[in-house]
PDB file of N, CA and C in Angstrom:
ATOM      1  N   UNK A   1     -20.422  -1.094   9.194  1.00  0.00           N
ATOM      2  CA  UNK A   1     -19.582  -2.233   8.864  1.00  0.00           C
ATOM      3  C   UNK A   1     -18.385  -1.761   8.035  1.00  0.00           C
ATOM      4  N   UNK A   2     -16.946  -2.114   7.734  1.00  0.00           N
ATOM      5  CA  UNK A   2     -16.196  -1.763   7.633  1.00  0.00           C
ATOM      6  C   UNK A   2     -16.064  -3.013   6.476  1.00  0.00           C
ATOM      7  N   UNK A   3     -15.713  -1.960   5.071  1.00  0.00           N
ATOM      8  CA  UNK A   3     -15.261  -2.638   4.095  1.00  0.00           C
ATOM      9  C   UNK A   3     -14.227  -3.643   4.224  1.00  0.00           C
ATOM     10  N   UNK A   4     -14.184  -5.138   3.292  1.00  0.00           N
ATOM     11  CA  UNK A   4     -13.222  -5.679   3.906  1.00  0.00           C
ATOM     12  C   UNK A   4     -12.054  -5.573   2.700  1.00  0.00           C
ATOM     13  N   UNK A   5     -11.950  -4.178   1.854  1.00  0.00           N
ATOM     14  CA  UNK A   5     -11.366  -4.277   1.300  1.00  0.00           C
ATOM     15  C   UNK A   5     -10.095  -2.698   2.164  1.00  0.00           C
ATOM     16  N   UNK A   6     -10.443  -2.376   3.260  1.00  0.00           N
ATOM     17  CA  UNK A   6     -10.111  -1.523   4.070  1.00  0.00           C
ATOM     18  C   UNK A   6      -9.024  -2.573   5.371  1.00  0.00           C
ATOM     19  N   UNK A   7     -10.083  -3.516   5.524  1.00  0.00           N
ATOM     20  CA  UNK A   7      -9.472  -4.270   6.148  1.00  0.00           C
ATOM     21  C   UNK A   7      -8.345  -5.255   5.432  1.00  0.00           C
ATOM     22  N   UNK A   8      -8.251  -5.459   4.402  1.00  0.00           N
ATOM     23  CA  UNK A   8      -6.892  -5.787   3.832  1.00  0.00           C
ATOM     24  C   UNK A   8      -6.115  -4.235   3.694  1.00  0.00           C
ATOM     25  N   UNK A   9      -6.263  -3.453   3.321  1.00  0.00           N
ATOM     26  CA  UNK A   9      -5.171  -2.401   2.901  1.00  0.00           C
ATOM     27  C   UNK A   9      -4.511  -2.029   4.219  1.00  0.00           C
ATOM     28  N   UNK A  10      -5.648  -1.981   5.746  1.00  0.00           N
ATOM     29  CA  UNK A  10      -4.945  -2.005   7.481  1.00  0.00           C
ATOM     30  C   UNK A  10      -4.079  -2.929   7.553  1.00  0.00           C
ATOM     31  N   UNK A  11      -4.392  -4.267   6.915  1.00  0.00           N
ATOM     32  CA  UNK A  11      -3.439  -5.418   7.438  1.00  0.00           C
ATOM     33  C   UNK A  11      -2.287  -5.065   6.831  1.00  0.00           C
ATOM     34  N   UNK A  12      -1.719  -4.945   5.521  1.00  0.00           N
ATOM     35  CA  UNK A  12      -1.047  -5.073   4.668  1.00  0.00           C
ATOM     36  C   UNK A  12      -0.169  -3.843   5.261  1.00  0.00           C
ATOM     37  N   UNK A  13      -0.404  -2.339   5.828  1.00  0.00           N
ATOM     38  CA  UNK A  13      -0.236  -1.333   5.794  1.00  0.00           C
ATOM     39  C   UNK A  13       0.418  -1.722   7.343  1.00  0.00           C
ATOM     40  N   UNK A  14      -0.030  -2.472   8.179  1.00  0.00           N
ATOM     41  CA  UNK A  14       0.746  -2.550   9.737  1.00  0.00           C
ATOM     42  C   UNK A  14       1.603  -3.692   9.636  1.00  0.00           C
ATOM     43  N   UNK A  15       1.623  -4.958   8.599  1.00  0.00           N
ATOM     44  CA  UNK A  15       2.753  -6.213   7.992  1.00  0.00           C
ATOM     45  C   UNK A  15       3.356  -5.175   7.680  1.00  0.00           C
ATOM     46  N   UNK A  16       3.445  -4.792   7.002  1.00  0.00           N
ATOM     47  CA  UNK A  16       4.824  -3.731   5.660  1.00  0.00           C
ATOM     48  C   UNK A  16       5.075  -2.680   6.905  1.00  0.00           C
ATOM     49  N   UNK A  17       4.678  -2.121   7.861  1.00  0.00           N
ATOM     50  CA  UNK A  17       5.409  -1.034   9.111  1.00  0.00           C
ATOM     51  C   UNK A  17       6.011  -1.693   9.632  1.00  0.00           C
ATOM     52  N   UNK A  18       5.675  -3.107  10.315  1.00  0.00           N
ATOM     53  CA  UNK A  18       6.431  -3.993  10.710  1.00  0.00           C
ATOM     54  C   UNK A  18       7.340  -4.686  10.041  1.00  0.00           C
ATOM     55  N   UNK A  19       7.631  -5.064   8.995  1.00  0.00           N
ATOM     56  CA  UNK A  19       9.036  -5.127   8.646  1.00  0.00           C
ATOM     57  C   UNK A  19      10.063  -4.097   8.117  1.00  0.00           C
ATOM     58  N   UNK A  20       9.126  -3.354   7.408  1.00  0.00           N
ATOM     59  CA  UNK A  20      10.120  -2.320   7.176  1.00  0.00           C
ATOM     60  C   UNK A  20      10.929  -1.912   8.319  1.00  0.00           C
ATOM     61  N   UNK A  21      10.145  -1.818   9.839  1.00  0.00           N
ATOM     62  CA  UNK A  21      10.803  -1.160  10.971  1.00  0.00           C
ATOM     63  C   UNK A  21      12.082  -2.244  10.942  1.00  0.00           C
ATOM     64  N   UNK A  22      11.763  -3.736  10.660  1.00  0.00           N
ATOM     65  CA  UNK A  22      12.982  -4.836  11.229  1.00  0.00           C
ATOM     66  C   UNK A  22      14.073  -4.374  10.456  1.00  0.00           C
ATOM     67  N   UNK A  23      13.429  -4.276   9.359  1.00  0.00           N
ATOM     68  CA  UNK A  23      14.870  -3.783   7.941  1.00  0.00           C
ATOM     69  C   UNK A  23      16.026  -2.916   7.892  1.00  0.00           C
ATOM     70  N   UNK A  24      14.799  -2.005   8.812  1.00  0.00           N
ATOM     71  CA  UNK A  24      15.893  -0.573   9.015  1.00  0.00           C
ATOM     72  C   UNK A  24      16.574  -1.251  10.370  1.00  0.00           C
ATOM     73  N   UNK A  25      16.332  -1.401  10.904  1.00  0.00           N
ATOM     74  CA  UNK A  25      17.148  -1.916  12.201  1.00  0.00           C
ATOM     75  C   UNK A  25      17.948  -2.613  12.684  1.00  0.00           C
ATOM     76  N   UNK A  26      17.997  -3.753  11.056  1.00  0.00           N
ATOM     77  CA  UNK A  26      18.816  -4.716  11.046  1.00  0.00           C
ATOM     78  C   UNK A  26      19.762  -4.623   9.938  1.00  0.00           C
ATOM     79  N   UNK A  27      19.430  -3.761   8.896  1.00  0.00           N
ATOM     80  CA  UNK A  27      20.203  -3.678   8.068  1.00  0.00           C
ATOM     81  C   UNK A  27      20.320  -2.558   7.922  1.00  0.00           C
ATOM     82  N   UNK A  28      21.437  -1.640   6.546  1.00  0.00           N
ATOM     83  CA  UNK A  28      21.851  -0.717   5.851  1.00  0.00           C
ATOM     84  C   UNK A  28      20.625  -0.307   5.033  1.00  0.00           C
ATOM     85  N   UNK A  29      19.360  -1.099   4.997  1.00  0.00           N
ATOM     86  CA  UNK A  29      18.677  -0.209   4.014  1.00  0.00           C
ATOM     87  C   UNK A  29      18.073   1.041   3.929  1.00  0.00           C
ATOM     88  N   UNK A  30      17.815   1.866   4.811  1.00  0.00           N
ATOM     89  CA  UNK A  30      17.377   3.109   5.295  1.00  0.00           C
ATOM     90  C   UNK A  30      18.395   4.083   5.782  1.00  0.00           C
ATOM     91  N   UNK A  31      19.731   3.778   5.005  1.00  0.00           N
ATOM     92  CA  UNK A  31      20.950   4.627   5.537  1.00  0.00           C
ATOM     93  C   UNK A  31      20.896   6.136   4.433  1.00  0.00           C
ATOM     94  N   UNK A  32      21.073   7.359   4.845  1.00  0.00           N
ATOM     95  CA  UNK A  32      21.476   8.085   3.902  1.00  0.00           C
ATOM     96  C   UNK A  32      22.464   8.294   3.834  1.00  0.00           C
ATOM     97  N   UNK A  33      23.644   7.184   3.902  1.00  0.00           N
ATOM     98  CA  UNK A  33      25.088   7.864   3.660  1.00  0.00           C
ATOM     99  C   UNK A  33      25.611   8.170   2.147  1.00  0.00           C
ATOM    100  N   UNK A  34      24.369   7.802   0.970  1.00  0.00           N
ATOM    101  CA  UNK A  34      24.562   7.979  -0.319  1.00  0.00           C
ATOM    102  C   UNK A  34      23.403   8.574  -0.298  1.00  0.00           C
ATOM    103  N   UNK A  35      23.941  10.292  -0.283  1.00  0.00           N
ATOM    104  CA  UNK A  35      22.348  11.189   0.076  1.00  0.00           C
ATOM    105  C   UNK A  35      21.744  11.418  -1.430  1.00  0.00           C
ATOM    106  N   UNK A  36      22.087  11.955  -2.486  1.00  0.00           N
ATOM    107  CA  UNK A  36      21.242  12.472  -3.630  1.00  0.00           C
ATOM    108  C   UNK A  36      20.462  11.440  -3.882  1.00  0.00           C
ATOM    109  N   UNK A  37      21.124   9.894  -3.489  1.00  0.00           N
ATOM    110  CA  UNK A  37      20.458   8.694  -4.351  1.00  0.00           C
ATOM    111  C   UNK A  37      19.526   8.336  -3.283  1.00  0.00           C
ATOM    112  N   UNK A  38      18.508   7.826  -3.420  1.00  0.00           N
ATOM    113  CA  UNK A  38      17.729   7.663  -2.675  1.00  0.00           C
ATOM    114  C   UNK A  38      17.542   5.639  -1.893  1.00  0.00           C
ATOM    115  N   UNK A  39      17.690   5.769  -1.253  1.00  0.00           N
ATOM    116  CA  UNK A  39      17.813   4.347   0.063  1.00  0.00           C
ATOM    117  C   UNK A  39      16.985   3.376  -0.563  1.00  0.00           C
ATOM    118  N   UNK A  40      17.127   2.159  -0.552  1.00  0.00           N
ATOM    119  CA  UNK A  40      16.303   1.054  -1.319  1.00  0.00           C
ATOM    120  C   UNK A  40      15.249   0.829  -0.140  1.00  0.00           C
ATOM    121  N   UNK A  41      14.781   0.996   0.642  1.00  0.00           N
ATOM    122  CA  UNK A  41      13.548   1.285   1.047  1.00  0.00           C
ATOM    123  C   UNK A  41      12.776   2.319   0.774  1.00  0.00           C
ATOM    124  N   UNK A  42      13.144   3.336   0.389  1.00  0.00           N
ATOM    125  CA  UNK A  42      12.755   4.943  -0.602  1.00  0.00           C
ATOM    126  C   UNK A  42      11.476   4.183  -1.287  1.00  0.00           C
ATOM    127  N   UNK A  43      12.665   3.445  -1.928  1.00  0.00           N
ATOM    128  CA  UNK A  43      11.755   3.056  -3.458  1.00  0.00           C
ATOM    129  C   UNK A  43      10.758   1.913  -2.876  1.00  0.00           C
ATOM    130  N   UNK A  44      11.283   1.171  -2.586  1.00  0.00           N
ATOM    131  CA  UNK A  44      10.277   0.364  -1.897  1.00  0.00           C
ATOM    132  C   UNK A  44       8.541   1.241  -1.362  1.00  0.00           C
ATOM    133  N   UNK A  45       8.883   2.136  -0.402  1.00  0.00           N
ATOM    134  CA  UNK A  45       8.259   2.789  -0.079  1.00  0.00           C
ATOM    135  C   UNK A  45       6.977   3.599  -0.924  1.00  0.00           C
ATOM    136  N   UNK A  46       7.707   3.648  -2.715  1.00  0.00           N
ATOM    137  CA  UNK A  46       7.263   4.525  -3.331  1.00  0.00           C
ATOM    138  C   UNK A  46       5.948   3.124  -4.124  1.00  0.00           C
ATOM    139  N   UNK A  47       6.675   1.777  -4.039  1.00  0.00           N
ATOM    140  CA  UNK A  47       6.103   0.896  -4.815  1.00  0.00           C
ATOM    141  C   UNK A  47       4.289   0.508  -4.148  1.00  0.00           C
ATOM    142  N   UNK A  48       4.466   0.717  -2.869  1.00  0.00           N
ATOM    143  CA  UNK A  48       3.479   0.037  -2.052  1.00  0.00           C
ATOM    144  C   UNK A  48       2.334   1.323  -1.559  1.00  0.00           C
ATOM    145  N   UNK A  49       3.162   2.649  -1.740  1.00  0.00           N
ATOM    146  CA  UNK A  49       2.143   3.665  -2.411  1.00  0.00           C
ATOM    147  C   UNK A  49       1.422   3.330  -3.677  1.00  0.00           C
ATOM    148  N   UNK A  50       2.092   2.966  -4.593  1.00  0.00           N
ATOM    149  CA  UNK A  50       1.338   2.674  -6.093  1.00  0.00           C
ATOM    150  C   UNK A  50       0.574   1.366  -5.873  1.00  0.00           C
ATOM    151  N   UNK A  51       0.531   0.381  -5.160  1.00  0.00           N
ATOM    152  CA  UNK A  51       0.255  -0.689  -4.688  1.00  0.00           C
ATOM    153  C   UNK A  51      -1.288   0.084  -4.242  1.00  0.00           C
ATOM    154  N   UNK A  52      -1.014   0.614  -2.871  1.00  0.00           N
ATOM    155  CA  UNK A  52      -2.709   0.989  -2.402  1.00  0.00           C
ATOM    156  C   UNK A  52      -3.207   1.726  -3.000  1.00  0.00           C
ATOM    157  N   UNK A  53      -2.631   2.876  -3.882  1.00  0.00           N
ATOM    158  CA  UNK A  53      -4.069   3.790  -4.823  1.00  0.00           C
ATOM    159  C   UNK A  53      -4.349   2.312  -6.098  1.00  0.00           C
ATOM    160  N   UNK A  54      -3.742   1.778  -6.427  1.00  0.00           N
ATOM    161  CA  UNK A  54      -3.836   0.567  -7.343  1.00  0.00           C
ATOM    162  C   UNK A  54      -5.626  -0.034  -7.032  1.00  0.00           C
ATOM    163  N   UNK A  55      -4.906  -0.579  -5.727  1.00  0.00           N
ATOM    164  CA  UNK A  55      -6.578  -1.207  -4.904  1.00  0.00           C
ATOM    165  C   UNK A  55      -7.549  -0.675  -4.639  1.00  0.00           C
ATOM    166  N   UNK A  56      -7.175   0.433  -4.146  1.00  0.00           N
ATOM    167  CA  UNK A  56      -7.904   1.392  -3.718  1.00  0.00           C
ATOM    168  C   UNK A  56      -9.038   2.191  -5.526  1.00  0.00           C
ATOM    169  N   UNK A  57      -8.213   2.439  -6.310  1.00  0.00           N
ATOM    170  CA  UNK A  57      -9.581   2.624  -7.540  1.00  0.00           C
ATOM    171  C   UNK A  57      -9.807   1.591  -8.133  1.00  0.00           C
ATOM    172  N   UNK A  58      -9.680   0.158  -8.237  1.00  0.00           N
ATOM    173  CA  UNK A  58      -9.956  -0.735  -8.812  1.00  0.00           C
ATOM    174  C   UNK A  58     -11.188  -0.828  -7.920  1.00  0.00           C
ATOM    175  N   UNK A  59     -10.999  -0.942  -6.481  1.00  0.00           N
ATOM    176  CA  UNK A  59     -12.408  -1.543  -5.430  1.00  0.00           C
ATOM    177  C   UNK A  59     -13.171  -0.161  -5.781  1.00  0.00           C
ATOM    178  N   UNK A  60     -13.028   1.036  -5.696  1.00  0.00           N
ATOM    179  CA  UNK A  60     -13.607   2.052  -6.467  1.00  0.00           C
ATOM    180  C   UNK A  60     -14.505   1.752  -7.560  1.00  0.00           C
ATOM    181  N   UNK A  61     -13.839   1.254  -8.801  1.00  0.00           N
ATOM    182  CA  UNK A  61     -14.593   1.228  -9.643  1.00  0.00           C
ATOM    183  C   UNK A  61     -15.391   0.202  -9.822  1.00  0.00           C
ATOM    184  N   UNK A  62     -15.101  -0.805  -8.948  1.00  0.00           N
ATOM    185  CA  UNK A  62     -15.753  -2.592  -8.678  1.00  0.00           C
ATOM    186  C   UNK A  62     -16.822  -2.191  -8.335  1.00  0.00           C
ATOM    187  N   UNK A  63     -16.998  -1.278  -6.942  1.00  0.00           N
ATOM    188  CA  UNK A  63     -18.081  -0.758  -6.145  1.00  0.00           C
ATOM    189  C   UNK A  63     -19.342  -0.325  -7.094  1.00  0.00           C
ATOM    190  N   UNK A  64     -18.953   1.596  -7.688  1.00  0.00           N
ATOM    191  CA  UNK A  64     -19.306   1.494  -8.953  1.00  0.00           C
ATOM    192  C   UNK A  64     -20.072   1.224  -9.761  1.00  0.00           C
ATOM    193  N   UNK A  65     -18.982   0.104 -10.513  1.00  0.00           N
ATOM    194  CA  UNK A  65     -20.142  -0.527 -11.387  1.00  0.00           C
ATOM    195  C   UNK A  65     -21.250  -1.926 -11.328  1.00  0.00           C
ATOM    196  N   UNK A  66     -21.076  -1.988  -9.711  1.00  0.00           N
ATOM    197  CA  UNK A  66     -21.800  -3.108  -8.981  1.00  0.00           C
ATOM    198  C   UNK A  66     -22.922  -2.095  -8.793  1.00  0.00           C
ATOM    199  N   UNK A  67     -23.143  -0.929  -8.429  1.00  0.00           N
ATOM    200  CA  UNK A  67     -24.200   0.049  -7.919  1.00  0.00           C
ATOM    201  C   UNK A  67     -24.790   0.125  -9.731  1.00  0.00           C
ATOM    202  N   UNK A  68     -24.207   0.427 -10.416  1.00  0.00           N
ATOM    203  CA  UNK A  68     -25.277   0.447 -12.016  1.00  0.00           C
ATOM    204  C   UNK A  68     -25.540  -0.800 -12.467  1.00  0.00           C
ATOM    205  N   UNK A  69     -24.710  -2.038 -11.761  1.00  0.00           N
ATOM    206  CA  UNK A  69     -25.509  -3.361 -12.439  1.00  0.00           C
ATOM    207  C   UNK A  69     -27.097  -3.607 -11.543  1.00  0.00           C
ATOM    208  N   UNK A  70     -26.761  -3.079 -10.572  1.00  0.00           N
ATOM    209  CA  UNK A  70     -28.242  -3.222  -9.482  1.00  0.00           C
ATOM    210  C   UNK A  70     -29.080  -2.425  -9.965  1.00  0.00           C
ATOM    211  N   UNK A  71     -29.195  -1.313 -10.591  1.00  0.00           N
ATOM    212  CA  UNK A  71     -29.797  -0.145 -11.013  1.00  0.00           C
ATOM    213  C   UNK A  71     -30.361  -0.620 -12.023  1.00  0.00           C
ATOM    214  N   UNK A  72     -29.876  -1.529 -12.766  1.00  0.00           N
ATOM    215  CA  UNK A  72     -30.570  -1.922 -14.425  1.00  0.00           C
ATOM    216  C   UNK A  72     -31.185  -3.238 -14.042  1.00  0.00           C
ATOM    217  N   UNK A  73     -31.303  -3.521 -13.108  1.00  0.00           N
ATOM    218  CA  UNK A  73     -32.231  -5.182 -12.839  1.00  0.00           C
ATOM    219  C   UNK A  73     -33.221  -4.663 -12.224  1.00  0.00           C
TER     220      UNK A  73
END
């Protein structure tokens, strides 16, 4: 069975490919014509990395300490 905390980070992870793809395609945001500085999807990009390790050790440590509350009953 497949965690359904896997199954939000898939959903979230193919929504956010899918617009990001519209963004770049429709707009200037993925241009490097201002190369040292980095493209406001860059950062974007960098936020929704910190976003899934975020979820990703919180459900970690949820998991955890759900396995030592079962252990002491």
């Amino acid at each position: 069975m497949i965690d359904p905390v896997l199954i939000f980070l898939l959903g979230f992870l193919i929504l956010y490919y899918a617009i990001r793809k519209l963004a770049c395609a429709t707009s200037s945001l993925c241009s490097s014509a201002h190369w040292p500085e980095t493209s406001t999807i860059a950062s974007l990009d960098t936020l929704v990395v910190f976003f899934l390790a975020a979820v990703l050790l919180i459900s970690a440590l949820w998991y955890l300490s759900s396995k030592e509350f079962e252990k002491h009953e």
